[in-house]
N, C-alpha and C. Protein backbone atom coordinates (compact mmCIF):
# COMPACT_ATOMS: atom_id res chain seq x y z
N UNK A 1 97.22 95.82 86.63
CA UNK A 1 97.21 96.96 87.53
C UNK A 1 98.07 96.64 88.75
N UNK A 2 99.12 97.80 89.61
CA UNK A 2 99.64 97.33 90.09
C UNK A 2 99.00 97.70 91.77
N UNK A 3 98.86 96.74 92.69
CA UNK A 3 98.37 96.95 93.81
C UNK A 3 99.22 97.48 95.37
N UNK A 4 100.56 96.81 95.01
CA UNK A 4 101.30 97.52 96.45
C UNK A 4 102.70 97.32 95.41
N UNK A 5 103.85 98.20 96.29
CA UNK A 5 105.01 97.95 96.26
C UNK A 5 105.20 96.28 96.73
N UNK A 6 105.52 94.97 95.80
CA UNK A 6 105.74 93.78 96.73
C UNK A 6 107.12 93.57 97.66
N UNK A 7 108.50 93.83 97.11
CA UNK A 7 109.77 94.67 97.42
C UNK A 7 110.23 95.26 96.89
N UNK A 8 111.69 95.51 97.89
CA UNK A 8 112.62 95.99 97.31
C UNK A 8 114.08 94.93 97.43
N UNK A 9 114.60 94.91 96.01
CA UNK A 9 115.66 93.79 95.63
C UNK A 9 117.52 94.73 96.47
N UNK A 10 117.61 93.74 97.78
CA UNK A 10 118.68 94.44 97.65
C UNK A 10 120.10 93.44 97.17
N UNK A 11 120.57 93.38 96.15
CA UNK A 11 122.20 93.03 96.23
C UNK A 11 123.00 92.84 96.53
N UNK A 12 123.29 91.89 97.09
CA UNK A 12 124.58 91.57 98.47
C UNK A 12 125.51 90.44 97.78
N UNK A 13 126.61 90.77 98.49
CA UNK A 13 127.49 89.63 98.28
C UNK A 13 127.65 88.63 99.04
N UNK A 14 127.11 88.40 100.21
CA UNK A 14 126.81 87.49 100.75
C UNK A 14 125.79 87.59 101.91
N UNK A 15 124.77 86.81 101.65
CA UNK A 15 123.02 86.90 102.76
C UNK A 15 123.61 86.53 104.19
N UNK A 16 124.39 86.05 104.53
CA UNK A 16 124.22 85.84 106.05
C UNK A 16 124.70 86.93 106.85
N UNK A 17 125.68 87.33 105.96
CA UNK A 17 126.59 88.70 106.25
C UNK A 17 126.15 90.09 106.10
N UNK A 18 124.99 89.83 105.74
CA UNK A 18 123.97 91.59 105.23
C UNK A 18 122.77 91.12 106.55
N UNK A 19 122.34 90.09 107.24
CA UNK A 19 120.98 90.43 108.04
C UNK A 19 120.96 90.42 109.15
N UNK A 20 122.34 90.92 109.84
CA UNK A 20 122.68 91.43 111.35
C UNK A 20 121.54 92.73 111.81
N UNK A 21 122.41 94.17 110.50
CA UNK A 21 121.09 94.83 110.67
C UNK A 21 119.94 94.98 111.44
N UNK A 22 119.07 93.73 110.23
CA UNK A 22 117.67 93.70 109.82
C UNK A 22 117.00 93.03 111.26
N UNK A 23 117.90 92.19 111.52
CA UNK A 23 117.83 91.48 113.01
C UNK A 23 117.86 92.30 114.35
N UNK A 24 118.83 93.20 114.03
CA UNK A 24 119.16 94.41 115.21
C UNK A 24 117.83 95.26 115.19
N UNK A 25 117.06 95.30 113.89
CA UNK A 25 115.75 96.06 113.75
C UNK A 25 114.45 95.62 114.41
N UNK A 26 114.80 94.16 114.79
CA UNK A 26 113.51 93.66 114.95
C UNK A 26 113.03 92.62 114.15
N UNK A 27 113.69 92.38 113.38
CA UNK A 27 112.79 91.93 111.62
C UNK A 27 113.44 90.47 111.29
N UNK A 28 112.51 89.70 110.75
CA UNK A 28 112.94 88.34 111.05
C UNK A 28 113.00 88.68 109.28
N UNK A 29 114.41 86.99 109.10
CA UNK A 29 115.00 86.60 107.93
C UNK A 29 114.53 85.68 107.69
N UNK A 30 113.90 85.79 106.56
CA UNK A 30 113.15 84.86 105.98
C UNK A 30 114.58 83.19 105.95
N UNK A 31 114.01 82.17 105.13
CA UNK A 31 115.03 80.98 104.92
C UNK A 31 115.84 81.55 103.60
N UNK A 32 116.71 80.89 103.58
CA UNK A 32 117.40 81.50 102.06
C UNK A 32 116.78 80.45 100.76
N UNK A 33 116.57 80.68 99.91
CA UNK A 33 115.99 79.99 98.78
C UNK A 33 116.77 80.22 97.65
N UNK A 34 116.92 78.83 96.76
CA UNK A 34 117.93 79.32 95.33
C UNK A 34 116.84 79.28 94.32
N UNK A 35 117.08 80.40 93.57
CA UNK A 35 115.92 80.53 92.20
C UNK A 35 117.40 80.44 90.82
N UNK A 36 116.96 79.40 90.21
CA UNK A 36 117.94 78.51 89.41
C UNK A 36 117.68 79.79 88.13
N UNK A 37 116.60 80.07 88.06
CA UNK A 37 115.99 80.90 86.56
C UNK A 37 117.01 82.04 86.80
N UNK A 38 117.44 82.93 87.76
CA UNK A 38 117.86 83.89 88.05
C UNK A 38 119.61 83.64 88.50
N UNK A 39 119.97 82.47 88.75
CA UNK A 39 121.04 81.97 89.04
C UNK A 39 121.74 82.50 90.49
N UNK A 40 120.54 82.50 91.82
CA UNK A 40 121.09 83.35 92.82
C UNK A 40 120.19 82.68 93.67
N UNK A 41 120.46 83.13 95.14
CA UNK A 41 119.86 83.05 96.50
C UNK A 41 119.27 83.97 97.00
N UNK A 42 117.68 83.77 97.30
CA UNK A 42 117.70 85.24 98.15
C UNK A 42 117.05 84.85 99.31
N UNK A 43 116.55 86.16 100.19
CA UNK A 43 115.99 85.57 101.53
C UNK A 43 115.31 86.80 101.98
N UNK A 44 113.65 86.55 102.08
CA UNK A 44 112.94 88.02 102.64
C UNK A 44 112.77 88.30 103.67
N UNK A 45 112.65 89.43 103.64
CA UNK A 45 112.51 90.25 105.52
C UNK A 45 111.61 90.89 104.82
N UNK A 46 110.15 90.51 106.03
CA UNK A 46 108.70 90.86 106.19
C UNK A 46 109.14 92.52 106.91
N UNK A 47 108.58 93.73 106.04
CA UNK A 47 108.49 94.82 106.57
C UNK A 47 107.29 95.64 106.29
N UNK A 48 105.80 95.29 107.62
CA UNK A 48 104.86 95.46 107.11
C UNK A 48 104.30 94.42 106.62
N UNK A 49 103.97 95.04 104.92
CA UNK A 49 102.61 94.46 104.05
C UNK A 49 103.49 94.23 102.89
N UNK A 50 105.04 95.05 103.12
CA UNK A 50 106.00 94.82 102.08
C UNK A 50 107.16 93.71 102.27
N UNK A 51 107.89 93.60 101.14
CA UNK A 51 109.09 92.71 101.87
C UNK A 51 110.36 93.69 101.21
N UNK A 52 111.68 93.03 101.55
CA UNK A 52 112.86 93.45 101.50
C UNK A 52 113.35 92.11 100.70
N UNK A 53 114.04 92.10 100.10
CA UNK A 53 114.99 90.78 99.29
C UNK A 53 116.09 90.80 99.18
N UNK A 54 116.99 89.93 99.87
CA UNK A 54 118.22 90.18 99.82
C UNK A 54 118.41 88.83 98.74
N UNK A 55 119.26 89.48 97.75
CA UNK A 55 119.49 88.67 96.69
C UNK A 55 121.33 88.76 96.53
N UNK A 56 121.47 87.15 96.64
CA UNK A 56 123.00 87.26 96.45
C UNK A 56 123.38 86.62 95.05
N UNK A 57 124.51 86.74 94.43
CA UNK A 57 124.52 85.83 93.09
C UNK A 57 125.32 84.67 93.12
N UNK A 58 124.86 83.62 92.47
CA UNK A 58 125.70 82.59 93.24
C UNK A 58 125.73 81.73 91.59
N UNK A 59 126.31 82.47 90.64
CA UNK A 59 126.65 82.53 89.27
C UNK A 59 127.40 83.39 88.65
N UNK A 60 128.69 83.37 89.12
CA UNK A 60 129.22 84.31 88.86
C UNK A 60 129.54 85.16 88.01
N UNK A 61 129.08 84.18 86.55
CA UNK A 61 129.36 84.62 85.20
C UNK A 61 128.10 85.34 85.09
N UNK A 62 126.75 85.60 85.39
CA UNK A 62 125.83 85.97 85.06
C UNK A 62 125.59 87.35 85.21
N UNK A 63 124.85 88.02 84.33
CA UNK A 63 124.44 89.69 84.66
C UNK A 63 123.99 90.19 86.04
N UNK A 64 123.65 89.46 86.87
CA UNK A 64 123.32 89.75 88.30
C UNK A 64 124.85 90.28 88.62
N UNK A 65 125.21 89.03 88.98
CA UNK A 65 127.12 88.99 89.12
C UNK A 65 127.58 90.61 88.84
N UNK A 66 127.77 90.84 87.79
CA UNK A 66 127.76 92.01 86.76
C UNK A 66 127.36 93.04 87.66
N UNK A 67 126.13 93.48 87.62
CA UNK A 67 125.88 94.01 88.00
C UNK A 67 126.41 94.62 89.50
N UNK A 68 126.47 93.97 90.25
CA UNK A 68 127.20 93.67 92.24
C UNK A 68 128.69 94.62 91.89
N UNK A 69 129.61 93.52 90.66
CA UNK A 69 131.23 93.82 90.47
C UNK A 69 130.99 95.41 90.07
N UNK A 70 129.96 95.76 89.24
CA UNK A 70 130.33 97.41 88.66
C UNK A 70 129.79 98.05 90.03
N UNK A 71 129.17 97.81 91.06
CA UNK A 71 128.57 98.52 92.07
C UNK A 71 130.07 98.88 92.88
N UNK A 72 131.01 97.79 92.65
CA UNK A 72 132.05 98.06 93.55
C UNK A 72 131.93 98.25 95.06
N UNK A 73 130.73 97.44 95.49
CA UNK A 73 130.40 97.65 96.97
C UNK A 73 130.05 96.15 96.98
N UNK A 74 129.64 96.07 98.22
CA UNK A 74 128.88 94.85 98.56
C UNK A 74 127.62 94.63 98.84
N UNK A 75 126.56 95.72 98.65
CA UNK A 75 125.46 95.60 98.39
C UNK A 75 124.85 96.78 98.03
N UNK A 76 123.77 96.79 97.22
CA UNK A 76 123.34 97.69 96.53
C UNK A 76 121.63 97.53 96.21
N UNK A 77 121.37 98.78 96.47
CA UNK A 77 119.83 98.73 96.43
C UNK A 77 119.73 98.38 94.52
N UNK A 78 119.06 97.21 93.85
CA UNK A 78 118.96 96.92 92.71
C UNK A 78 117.73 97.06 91.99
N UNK A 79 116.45 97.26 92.74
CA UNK A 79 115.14 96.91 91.97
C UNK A 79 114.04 96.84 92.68
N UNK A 80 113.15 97.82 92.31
CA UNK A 80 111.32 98.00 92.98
C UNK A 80 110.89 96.95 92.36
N UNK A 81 110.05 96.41 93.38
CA UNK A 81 108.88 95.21 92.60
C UNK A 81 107.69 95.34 92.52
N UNK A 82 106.71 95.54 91.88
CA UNK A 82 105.53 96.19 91.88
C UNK A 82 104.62 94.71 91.75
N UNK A 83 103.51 94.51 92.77
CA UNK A 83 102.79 93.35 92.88
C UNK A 83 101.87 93.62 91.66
N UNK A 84 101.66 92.82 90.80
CA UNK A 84 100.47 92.93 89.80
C UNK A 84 99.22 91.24 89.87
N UNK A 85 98.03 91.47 89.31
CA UNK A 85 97.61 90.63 89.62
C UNK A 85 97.56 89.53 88.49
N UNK A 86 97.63 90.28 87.25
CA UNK A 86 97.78 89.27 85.81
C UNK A 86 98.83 90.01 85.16
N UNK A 87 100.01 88.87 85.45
CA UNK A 87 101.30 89.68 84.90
C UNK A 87 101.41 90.09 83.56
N UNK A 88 100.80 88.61 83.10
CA UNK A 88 100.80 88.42 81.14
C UNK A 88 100.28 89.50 80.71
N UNK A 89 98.77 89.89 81.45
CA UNK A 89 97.99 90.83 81.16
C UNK A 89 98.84 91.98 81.54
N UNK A 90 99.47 92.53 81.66
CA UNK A 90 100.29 93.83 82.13
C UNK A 90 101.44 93.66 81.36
N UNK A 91 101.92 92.52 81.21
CA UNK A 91 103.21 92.77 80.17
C UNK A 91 102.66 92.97 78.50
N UNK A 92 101.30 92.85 78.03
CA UNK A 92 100.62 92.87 76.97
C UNK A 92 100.50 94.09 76.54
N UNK A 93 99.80 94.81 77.84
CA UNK A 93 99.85 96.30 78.05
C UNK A 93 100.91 97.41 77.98
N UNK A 94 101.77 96.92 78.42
CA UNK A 94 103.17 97.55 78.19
C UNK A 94 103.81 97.63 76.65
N UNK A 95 103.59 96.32 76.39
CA UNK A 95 104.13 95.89 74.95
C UNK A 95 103.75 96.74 74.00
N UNK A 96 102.01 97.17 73.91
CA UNK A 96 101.07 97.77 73.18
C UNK A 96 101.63 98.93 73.01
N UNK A 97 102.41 99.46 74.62
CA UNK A 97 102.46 100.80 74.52
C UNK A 97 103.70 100.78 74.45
N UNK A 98 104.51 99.82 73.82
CA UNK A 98 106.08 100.72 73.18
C UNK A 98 106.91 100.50 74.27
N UNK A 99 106.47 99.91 75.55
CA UNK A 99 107.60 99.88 76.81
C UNK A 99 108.63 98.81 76.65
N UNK A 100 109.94 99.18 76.57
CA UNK A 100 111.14 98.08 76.50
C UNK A 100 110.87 97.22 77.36
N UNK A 101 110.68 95.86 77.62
CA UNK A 101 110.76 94.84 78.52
C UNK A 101 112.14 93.95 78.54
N UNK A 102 112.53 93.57 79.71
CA UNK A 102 114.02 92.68 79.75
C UNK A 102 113.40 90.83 79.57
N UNK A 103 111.63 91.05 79.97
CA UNK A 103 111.68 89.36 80.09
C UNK A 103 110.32 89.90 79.08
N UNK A 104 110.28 89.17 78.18
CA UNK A 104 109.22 88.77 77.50
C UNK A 104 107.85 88.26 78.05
N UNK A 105 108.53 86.93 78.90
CA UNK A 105 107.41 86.11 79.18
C UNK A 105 108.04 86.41 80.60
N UNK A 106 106.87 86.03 81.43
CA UNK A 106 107.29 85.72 82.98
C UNK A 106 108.48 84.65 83.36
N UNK A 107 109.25 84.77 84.36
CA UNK A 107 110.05 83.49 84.32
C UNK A 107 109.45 83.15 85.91
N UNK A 108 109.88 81.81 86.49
CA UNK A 108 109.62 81.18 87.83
C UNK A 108 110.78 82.12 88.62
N UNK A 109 109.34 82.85 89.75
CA UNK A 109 110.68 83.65 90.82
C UNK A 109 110.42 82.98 92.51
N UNK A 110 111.16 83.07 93.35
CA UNK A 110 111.62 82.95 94.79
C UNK A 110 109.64 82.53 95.30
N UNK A 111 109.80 82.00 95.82
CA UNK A 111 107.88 81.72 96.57
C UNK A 111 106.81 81.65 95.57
N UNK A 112 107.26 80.82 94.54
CA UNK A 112 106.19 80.41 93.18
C UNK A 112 105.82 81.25 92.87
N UNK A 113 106.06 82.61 92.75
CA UNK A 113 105.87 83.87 92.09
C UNK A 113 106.05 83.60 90.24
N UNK A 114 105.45 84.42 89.95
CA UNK A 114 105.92 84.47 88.26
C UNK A 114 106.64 85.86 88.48
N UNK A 115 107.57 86.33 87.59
CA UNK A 115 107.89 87.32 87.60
C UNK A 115 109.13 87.86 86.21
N UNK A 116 108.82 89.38 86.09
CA UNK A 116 109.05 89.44 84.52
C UNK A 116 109.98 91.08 85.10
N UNK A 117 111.00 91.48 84.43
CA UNK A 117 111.56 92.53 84.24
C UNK A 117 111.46 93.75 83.26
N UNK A 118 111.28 94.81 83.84
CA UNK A 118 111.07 95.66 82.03
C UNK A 118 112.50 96.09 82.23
N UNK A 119 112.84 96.63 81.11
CA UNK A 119 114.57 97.33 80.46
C UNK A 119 114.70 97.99 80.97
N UNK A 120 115.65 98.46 81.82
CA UNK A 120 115.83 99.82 82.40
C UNK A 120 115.89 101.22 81.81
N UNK A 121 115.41 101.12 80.36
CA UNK A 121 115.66 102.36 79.58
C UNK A 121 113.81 102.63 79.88
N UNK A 122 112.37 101.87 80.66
CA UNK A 122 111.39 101.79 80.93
C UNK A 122 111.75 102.86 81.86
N UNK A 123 112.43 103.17 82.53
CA UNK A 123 111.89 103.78 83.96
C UNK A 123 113.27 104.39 83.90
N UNK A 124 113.86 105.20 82.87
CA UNK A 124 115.08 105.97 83.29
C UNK A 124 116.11 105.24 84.00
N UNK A 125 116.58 104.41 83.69
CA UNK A 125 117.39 103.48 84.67
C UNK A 125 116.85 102.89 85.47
N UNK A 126 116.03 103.18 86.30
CA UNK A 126 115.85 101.84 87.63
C UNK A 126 115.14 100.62 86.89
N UNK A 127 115.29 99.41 87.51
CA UNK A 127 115.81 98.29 87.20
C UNK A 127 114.11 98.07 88.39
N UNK A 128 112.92 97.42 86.78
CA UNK A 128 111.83 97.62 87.94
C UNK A 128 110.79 96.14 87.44
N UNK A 129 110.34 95.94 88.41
CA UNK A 129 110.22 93.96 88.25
C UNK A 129 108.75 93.79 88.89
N UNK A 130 107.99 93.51 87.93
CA UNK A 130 106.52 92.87 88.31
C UNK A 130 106.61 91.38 88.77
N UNK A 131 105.45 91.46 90.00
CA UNK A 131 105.54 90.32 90.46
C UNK A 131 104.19 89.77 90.99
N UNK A 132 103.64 88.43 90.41
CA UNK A 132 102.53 87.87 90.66
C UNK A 132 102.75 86.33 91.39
N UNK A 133 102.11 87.21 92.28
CA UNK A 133 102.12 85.82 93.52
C UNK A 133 100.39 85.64 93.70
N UNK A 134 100.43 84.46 94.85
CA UNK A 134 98.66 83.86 95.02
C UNK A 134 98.58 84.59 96.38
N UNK A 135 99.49 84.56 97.54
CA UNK A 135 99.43 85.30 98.45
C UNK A 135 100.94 85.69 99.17
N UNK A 136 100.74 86.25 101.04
CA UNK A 136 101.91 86.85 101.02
C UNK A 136 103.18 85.25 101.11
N UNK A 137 104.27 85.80 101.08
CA UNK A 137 105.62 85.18 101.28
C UNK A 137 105.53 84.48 102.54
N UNK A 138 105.80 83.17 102.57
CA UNK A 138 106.10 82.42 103.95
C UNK A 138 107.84 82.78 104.14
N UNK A 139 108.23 83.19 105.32
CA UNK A 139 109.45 83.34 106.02
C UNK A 139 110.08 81.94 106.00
N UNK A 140 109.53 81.01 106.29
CA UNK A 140 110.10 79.29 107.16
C UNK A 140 110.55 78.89 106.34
């Protein structure tokens, strides 16, 4: 079951250069962290009870990558994350019911999160990512 929006994934081509902004807002930048499973860097901004993710790709050959080059911009809103509390148990559920998934199993995400993707043909295109954490995101 899903309990809050956890973020939103935004796409950048480079994190130091996207959180002037977020800074001008008020809003502190999390540290940058590399998640090897995903082949990228990201770094959260606490907004609220939610976060923001700036995710850069730092693999260039990889579908992230991909994804950024067809945007033809330099950053791009990429993906809702919906907090769940038993991922396995929700990706089981999905499965049952016929929903395309992109990750099978959970993979290791950004703040010891598990976290799993469904296909974007799930949700009409958007590109939408369960995520089970123990609690919120440390910034430091």
């Amino acid at each position: 079951m899903v309990s809050k929006i956890d973020h939103l994934g935004l796409l950048v081509d480079d994190i130091d250069a996207n959180t002037d902004l977020f800074e001008l807002l008020g809003l502190d930048v999390g540290a940058i962290e590399h998640v090897p499973a995903f082949g990228v860097d990201i770094a959260f901004i606490r907004v609220g009870e939610s976060l923001v993710e700036l995710v850069e790709p730092v693999e260039r050959d990889s579908e992230i990558a991909a994804d950024l080059a067809a945007a033809e911009r330099s950053a791009v809103l990429h993906h809702v994350a919906f907090r769940v509390r038993d991922i396995d148990a929700q990706l089981s559920t999905l499965r049952a019911a016929g929903v395309a998934l992109a990750d099978e199993t959970p993979r290791r995400g950004a703040g010891g999160s598990r976290v799993a993707f469904l296909d974007r043909r799930a949700a009409n295109g958007v590109r939408v990512e369960l995520v089970e954490r123990d609690g919120d995101v440390s910034l430091g």
